[in-house]
PDB file of N, CA and C in Angstrom:
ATOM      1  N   UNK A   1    -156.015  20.587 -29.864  1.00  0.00           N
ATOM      2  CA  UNK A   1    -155.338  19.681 -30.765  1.00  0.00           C
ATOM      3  C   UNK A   1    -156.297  19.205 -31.860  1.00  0.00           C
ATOM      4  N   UNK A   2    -157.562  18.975 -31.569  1.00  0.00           N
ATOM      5  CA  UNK A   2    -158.861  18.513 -32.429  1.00  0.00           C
ATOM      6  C   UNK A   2    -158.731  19.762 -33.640  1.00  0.00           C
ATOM      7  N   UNK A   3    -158.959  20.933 -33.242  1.00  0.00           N
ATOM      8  CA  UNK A   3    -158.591  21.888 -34.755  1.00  0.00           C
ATOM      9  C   UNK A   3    -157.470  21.750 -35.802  1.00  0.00           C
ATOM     10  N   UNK A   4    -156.546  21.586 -34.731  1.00  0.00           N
ATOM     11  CA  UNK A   4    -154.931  21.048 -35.699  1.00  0.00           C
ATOM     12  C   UNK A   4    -154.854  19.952 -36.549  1.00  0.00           C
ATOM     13  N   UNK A   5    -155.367  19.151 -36.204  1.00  0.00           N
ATOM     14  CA  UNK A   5    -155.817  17.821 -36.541  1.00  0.00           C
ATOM     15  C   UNK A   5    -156.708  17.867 -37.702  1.00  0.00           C
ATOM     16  N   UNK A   6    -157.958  18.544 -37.143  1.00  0.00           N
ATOM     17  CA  UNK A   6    -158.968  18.213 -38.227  1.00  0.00           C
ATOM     18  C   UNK A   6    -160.019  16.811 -38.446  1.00  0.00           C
ATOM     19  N   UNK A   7    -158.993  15.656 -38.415  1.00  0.00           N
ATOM     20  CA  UNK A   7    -159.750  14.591 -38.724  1.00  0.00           C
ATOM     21  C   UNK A   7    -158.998  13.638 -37.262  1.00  0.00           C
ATOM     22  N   UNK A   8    -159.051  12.183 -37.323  1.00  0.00           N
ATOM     23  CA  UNK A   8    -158.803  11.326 -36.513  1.00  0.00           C
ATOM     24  C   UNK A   8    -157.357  11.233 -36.586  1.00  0.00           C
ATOM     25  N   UNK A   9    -156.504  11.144 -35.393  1.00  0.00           N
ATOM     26  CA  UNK A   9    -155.217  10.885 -35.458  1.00  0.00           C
ATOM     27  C   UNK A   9    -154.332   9.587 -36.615  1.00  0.00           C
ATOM     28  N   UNK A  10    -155.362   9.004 -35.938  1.00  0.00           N
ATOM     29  CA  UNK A  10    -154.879   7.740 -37.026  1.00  0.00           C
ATOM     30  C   UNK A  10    -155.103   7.664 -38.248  1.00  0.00           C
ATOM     31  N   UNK A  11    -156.005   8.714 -38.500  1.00  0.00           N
ATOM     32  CA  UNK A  11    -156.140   8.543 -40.299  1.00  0.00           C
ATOM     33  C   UNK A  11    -155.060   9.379 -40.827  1.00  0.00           C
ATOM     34  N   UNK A  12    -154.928  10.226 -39.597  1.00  0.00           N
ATOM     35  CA  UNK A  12    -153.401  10.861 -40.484  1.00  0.00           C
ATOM     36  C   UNK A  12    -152.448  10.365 -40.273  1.00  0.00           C
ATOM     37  N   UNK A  13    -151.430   9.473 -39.368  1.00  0.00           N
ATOM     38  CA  UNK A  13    -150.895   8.819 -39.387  1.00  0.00           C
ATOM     39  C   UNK A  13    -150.336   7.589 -40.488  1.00  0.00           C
ATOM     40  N   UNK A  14    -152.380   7.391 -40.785  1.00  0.00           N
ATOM     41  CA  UNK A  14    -151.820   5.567 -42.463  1.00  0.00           C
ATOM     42  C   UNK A  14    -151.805   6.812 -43.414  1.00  0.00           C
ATOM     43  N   UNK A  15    -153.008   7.379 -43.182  1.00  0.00           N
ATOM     44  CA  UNK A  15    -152.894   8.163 -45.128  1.00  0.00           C
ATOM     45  C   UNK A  15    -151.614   9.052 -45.483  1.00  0.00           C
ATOM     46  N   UNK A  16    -151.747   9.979 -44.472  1.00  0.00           N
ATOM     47  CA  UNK A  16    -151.021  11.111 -44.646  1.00  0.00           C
ATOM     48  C   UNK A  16    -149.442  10.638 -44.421  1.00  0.00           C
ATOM     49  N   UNK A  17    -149.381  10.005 -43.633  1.00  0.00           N
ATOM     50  CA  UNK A  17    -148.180  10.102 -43.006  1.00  0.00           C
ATOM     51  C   UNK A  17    -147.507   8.737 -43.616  1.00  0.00           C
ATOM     52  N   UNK A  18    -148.055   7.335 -43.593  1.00  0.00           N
ATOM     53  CA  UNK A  18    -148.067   6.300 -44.599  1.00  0.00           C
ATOM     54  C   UNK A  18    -147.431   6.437 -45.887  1.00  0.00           C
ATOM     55  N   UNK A  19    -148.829   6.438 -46.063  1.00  0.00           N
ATOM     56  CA  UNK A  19    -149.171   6.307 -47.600  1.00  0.00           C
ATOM     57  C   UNK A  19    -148.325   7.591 -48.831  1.00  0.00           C
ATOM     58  N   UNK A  20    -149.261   8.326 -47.722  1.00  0.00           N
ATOM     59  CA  UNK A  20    -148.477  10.449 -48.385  1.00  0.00           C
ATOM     60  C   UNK A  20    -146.959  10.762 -48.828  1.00  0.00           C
ATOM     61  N   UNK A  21    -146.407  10.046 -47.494  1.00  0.00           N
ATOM     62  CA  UNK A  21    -145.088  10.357 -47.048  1.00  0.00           C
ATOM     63  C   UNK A  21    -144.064   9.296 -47.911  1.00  0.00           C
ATOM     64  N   UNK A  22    -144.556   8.383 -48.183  1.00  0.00           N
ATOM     65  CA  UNK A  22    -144.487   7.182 -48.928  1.00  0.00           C
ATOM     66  C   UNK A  22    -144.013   8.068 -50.398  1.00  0.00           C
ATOM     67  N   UNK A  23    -144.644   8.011 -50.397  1.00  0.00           N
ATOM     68  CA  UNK A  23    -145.032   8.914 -52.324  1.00  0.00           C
ATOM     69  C   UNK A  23    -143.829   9.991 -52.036  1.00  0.00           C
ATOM     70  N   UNK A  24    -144.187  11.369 -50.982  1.00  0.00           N
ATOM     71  CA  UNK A  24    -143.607  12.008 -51.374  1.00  0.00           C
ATOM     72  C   UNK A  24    -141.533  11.618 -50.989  1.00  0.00           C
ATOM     73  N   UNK A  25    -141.503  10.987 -50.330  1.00  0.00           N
ATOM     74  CA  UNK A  25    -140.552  10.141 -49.871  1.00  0.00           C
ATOM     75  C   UNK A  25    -139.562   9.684 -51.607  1.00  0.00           C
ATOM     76  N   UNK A  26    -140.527   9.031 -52.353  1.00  0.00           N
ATOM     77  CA  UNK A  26    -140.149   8.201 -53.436  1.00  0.00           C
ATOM     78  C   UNK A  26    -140.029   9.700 -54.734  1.00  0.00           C
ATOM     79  N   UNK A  27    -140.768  10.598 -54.844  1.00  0.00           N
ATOM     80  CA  UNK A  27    -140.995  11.048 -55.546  1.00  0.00           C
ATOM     81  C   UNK A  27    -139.946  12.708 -55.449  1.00  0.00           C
ATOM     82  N   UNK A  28    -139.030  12.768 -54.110  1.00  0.00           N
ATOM     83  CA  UNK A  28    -138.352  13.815 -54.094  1.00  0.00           C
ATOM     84  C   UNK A  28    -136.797  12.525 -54.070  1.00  0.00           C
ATOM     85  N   UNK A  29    -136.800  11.595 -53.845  1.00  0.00           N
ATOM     86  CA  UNK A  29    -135.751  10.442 -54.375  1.00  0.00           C
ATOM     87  C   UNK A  29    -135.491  10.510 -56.311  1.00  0.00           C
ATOM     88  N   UNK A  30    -137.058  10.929 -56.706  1.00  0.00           N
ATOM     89  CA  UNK A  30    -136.908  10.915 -58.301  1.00  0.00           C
ATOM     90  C   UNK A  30    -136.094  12.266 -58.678  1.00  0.00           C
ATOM     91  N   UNK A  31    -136.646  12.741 -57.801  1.00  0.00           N
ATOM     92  CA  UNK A  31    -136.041  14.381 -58.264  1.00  0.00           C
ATOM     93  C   UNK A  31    -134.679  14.563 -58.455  1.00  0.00           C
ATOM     94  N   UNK A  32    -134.341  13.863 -57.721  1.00  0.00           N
ATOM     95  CA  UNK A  32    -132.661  13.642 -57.634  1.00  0.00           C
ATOM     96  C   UNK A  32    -131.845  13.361 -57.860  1.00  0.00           C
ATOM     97  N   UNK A  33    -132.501  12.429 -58.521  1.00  0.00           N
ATOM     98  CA  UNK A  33    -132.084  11.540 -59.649  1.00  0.00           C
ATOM     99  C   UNK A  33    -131.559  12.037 -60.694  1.00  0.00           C
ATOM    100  N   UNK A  34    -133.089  13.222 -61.086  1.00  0.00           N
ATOM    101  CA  UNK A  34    -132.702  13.763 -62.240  1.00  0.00           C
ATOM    102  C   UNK A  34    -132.321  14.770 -62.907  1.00  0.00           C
ATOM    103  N   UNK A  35    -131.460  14.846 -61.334  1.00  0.00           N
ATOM    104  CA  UNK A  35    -130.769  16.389 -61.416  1.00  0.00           C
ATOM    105  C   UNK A  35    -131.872  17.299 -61.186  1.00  0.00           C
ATOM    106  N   UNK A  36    -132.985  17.475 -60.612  1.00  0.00           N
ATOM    107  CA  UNK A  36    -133.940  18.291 -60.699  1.00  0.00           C
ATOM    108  C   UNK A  36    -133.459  19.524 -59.461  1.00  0.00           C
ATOM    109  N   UNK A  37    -134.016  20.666 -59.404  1.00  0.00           N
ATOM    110  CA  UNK A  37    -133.726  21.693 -58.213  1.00  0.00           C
ATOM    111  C   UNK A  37    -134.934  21.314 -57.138  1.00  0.00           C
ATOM    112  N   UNK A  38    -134.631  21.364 -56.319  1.00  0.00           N
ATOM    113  CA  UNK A  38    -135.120  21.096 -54.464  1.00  0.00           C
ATOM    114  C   UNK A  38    -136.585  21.905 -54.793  1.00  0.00           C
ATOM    115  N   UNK A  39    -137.170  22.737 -55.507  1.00  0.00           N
ATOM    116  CA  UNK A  39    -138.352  23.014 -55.736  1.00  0.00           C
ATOM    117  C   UNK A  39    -139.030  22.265 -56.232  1.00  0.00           C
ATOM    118  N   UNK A  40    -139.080  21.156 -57.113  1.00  0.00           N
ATOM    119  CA  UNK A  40    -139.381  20.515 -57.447  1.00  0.00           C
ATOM    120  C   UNK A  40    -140.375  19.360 -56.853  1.00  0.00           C
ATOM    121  N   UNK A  41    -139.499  18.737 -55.890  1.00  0.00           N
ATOM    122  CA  UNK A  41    -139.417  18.086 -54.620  1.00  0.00           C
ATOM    123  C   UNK A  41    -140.500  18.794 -53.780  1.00  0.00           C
ATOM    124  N   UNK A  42    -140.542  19.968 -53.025  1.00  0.00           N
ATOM    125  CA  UNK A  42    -141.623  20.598 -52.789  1.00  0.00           C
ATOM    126  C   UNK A  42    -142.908  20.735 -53.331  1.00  0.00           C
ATOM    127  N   UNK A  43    -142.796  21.213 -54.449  1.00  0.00           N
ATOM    128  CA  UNK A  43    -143.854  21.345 -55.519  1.00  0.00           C
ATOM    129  C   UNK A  43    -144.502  19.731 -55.036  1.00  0.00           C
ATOM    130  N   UNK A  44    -143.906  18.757 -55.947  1.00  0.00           N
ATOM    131  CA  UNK A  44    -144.328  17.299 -55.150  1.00  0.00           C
ATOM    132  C   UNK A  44    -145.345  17.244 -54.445  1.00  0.00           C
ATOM    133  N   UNK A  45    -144.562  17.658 -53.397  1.00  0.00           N
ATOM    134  CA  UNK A  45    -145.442  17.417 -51.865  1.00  0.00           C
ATOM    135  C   UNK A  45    -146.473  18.388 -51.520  1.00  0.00           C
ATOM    136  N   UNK A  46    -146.551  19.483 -52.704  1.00  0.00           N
ATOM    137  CA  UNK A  46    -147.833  20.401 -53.190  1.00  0.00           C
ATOM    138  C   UNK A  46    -148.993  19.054 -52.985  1.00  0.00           C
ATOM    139  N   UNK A  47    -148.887  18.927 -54.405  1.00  0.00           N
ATOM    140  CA  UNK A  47    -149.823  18.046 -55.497  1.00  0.00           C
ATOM    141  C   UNK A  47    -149.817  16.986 -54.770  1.00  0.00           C
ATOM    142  N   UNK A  48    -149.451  16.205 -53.653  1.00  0.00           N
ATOM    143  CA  UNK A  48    -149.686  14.625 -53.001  1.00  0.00           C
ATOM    144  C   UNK A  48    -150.561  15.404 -51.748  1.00  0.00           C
ATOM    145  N   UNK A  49    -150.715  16.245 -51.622  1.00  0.00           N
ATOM    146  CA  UNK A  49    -151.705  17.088 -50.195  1.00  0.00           C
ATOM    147  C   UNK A  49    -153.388  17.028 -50.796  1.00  0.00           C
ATOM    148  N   UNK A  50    -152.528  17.447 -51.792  1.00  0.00           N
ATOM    149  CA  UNK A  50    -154.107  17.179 -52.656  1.00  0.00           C
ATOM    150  C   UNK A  50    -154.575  15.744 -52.346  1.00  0.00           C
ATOM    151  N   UNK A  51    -154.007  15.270 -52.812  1.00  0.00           N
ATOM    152  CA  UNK A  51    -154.522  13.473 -53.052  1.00  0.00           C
ATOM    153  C   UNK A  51    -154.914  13.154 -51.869  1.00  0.00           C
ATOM    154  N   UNK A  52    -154.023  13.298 -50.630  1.00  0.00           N
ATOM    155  CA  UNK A  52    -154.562  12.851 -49.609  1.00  0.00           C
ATOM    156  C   UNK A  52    -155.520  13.383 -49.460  1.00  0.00           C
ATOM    157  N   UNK A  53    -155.824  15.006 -49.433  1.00  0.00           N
ATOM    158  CA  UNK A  53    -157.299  15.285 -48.878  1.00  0.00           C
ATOM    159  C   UNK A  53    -158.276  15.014 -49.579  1.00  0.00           C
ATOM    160  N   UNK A  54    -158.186  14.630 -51.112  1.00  0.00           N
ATOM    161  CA  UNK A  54    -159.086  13.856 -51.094  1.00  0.00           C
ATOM    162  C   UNK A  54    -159.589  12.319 -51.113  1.00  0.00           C
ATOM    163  N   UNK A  55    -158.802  11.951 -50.569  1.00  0.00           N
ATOM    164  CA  UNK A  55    -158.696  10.416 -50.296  1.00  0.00           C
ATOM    165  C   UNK A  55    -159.351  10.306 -48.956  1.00  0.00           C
ATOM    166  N   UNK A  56    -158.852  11.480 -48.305  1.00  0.00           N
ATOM    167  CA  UNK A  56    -159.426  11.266 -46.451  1.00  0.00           C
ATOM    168  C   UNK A  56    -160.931  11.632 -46.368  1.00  0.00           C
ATOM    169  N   UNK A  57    -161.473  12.799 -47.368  1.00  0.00           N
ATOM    170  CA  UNK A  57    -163.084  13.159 -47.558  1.00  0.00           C
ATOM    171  C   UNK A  57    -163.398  11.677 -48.229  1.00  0.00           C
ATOM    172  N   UNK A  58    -163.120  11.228 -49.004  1.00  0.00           N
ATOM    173  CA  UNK A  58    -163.791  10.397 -49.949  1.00  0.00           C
ATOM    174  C   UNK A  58    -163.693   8.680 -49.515  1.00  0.00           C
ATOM    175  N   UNK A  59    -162.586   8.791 -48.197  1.00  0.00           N
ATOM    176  CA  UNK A  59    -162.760   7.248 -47.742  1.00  0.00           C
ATOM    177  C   UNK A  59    -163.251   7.331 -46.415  1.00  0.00           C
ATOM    178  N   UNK A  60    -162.801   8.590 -45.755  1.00  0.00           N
ATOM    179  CA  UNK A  60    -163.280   8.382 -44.437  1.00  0.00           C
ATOM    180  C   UNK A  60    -164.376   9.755 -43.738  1.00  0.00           C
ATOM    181  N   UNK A  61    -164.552  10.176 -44.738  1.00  0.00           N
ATOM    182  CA  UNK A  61    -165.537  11.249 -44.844  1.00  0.00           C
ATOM    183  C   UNK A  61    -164.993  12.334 -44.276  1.00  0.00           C
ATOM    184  N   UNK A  62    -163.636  12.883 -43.947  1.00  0.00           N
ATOM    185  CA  UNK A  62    -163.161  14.176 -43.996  1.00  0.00           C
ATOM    186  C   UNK A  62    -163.569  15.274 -44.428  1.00  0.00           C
ATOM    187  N   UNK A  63    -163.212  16.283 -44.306  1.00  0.00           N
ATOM    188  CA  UNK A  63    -163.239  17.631 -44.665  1.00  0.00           C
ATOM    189  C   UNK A  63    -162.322  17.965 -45.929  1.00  0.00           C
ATOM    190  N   UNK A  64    -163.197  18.561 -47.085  1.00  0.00           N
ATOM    191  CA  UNK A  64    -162.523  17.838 -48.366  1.00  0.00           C
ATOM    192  C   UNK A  64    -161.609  19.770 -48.191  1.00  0.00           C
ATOM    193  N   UNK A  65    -162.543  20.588 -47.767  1.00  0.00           N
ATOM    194  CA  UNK A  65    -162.043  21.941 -48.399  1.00  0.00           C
ATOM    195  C   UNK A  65    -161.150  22.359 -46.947  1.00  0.00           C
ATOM    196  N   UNK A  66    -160.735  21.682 -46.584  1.00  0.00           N
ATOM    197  CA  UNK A  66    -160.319  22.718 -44.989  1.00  0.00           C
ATOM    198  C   UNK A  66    -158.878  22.873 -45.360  1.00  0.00           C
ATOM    199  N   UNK A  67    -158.136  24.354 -45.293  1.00  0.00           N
ATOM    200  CA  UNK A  67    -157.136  25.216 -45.240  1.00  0.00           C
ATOM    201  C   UNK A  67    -156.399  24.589 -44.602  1.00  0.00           C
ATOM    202  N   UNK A  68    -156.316  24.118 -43.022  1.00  0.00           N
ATOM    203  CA  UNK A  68    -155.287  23.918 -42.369  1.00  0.00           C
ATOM    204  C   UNK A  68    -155.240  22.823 -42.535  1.00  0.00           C
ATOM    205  N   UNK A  69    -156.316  21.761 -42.965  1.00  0.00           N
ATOM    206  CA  UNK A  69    -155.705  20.315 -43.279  1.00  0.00           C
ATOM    207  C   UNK A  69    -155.377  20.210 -44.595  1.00  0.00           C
ATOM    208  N   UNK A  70    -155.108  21.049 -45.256  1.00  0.00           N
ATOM    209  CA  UNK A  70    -154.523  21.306 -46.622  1.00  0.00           C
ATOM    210  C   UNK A  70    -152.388  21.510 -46.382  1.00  0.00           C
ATOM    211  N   UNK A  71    -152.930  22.756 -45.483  1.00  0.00           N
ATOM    212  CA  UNK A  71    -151.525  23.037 -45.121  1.00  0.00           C
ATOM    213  C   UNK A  71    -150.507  22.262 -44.087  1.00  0.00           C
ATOM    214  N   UNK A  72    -151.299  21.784 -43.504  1.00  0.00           N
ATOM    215  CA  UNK A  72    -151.040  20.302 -42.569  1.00  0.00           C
ATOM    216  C   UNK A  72    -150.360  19.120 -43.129  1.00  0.00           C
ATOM    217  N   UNK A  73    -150.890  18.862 -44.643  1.00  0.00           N
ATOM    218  CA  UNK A  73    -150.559  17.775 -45.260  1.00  0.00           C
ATOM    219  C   UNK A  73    -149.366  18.292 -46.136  1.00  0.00           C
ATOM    220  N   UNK A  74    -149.441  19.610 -46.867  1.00  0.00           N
ATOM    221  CA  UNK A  74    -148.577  20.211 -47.480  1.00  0.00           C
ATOM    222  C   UNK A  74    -147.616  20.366 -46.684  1.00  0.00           C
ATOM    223  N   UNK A  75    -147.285  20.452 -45.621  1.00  0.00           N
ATOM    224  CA  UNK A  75    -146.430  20.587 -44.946  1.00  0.00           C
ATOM    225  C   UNK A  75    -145.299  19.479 -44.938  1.00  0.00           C
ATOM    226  N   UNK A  76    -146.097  18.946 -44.098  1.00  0.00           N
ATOM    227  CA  UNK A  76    -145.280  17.226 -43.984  1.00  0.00           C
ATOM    228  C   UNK A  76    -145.222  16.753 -45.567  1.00  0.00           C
ATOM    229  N   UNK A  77    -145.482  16.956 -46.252  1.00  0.00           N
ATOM    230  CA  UNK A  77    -145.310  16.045 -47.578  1.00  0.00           C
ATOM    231  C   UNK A  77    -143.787  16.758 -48.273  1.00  0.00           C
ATOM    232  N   UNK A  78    -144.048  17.933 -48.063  1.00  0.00           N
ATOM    233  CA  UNK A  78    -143.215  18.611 -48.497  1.00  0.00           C
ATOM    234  C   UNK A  78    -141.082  18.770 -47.984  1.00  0.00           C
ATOM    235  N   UNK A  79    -141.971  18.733 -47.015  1.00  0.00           N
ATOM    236  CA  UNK A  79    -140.539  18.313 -45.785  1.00  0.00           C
ATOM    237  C   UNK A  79    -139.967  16.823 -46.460  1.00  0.00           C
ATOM    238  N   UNK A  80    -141.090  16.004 -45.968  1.00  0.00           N
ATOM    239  CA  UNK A  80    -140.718  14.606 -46.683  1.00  0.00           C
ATOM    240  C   UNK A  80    -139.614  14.185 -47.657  1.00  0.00           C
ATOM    241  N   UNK A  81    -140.629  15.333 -48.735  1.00  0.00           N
ATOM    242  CA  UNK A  81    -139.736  15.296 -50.273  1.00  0.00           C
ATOM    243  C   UNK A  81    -138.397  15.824 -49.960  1.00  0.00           C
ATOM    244  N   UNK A  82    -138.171  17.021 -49.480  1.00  0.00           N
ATOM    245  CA  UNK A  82    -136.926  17.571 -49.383  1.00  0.00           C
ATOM    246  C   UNK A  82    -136.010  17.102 -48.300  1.00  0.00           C
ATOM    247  N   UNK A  83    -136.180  16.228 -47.697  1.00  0.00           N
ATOM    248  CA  UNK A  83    -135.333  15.537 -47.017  1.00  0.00           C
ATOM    249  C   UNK A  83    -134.990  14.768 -47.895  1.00  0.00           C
ATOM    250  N   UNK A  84    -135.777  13.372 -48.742  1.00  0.00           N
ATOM    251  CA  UNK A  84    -135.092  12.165 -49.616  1.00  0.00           C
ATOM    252  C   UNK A  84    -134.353  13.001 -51.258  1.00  0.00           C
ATOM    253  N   UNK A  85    -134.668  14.552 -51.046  1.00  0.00           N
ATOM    254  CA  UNK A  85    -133.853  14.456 -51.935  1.00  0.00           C
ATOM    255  C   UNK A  85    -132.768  15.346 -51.986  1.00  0.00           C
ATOM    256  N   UNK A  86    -132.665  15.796 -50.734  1.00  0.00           N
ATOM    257  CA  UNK A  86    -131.146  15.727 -50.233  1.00  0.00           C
ATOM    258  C   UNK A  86    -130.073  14.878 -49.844  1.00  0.00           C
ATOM    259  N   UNK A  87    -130.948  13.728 -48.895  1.00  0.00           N
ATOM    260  CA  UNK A  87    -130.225  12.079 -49.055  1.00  0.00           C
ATOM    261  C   UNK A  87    -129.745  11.824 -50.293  1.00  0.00           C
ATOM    262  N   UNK A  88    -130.727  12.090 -51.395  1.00  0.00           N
ATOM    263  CA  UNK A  88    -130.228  10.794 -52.490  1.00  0.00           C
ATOM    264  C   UNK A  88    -128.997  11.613 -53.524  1.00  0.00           C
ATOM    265  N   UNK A  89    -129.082  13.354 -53.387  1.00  0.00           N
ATOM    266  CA  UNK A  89    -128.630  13.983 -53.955  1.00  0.00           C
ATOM    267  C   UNK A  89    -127.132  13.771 -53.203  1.00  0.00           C
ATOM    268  N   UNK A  90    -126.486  14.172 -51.869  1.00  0.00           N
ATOM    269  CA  UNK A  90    -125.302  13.640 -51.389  1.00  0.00           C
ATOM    270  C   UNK A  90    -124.864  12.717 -51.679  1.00  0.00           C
ATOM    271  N   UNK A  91    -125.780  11.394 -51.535  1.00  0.00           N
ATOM    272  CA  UNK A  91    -125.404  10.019 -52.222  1.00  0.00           C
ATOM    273  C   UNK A  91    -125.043  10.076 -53.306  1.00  0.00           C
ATOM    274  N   UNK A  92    -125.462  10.400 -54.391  1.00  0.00           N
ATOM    275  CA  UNK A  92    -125.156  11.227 -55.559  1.00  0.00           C
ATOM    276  C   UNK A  92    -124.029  11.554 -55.798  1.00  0.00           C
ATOM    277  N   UNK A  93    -123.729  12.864 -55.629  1.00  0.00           N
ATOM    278  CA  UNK A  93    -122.236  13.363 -55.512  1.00  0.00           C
ATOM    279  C   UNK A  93    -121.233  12.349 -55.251  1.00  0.00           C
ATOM    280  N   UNK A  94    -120.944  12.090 -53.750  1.00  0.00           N
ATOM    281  CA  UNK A  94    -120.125  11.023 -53.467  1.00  0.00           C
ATOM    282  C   UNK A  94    -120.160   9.850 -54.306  1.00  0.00           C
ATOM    283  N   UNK A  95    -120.947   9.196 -54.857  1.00  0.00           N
ATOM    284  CA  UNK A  95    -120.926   7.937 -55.809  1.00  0.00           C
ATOM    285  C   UNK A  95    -120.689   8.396 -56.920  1.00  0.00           C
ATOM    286  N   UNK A  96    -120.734   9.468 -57.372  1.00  0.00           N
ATOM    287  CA  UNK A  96    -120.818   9.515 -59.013  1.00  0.00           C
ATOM    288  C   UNK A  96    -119.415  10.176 -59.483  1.00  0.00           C
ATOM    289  N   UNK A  97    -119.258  10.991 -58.146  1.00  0.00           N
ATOM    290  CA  UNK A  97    -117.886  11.510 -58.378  1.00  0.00           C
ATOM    291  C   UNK A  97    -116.950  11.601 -57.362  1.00  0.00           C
ATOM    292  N   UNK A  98    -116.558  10.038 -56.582  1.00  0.00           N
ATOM    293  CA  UNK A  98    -115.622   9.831 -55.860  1.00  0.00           C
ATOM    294  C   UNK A  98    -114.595  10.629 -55.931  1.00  0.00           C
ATOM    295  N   UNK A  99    -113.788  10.979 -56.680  1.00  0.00           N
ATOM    296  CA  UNK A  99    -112.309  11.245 -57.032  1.00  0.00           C
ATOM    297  C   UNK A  99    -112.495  13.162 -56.144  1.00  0.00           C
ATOM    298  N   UNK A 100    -113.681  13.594 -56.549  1.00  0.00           N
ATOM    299  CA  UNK A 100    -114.066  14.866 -56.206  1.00  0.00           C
ATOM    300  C   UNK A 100    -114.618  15.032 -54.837  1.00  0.00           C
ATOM    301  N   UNK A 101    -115.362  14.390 -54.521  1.00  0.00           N
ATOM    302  CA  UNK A 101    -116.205  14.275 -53.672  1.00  0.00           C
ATOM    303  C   UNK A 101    -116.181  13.395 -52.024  1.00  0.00           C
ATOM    304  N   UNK A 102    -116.458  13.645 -51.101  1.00  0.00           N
ATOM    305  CA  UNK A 102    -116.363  12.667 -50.121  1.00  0.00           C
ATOM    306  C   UNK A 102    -117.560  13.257 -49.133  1.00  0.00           C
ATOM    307  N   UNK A 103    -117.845  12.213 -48.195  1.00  0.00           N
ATOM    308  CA  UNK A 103    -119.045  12.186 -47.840  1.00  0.00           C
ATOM    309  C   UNK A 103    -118.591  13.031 -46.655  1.00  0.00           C
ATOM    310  N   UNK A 104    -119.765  14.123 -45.952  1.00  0.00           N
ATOM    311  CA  UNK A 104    -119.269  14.616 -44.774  1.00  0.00           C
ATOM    312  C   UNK A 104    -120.432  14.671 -43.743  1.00  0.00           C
ATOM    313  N   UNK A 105    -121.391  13.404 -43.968  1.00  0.00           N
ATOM    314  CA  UNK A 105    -123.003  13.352 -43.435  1.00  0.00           C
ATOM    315  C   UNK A 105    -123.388  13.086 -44.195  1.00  0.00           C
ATOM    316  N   UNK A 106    -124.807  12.536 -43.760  1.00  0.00           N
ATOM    317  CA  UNK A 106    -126.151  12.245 -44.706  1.00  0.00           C
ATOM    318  C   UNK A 106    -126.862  12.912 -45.696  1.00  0.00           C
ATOM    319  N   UNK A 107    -126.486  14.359 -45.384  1.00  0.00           N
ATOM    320  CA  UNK A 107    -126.948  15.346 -45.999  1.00  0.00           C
ATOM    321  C   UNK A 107    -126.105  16.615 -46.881  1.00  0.00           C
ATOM    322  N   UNK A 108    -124.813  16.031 -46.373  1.00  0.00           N
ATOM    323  CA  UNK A 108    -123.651  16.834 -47.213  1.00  0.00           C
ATOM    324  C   UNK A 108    -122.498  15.854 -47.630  1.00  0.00           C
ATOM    325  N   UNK A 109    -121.657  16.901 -48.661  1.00  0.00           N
ATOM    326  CA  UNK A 109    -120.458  16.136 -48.841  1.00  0.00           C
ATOM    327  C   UNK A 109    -119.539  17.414 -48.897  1.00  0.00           C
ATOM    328  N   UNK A 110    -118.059  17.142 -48.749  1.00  0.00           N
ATOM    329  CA  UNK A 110    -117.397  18.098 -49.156  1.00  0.00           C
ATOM    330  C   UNK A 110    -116.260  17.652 -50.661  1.00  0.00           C
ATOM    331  N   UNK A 111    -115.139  18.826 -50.539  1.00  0.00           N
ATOM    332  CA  UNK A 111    -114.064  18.656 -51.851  1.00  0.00           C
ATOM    333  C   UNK A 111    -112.843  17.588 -51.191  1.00  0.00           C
ATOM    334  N   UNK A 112    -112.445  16.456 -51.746  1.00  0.00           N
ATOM    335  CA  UNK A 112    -111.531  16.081 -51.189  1.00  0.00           C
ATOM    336  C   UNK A 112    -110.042  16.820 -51.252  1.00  0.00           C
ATOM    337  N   UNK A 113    -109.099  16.385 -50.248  1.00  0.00           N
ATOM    338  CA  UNK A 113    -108.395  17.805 -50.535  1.00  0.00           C
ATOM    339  C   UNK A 113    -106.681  16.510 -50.856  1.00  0.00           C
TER     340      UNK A 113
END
């Protein structure tokens, strides 16, 4: 589990998972907003993997270049994003175009008939 990991549980937990998830959380919510495509949202949670790893070398003396704690963070950040902006995108639909739209889950809607 120490290889998977990489660093201390708990630092991935506030930073990564916190702080990271935080961002990419808010930032695949933007996407959605603005009509953007679900790559986007991913992409996101690219570029916030970054930040964390270097936030975790540079505050808690991590491993600035390591692959799997790259892809570790990219991972979860990424998921993150594309979950809130499928939430906010259903929400979306259904609110913006009631007359069309009705909710069929958190994550879908269908045609009203």
């Amino acid at each position: 589990m120490g290889v998977f990991l990489g660093e201390d549980p708990l630092i991935l937990i506030i930073l990564t998972g916190m702080f990271g998830g935080s961002a990419a959380w808010m930032s695949g919510r933007a996407v959605a907003d603005t009509w953007r495509p679900a790559w986007m949202a991913a992409a996101s949670g690219l570029g916030l993997a970054l930040v964390t790893r270097f936030l975790t070398y540079g505050l808690f003396d991590g491993a600035l270049l390591s692959p799997v704690g790259y892809l570790r963070d990219a991972a979860l950040l990424a998921a993150l994003g594309l979950v809130a902006w499928r939430l906010r995108l259903a929400a979306k639909m259904v609110g913006q175009y009631p007359w069309l739209y009705q909710s069929s889950g958190p994550f879908s809607w269908k045609e009203r008939t």
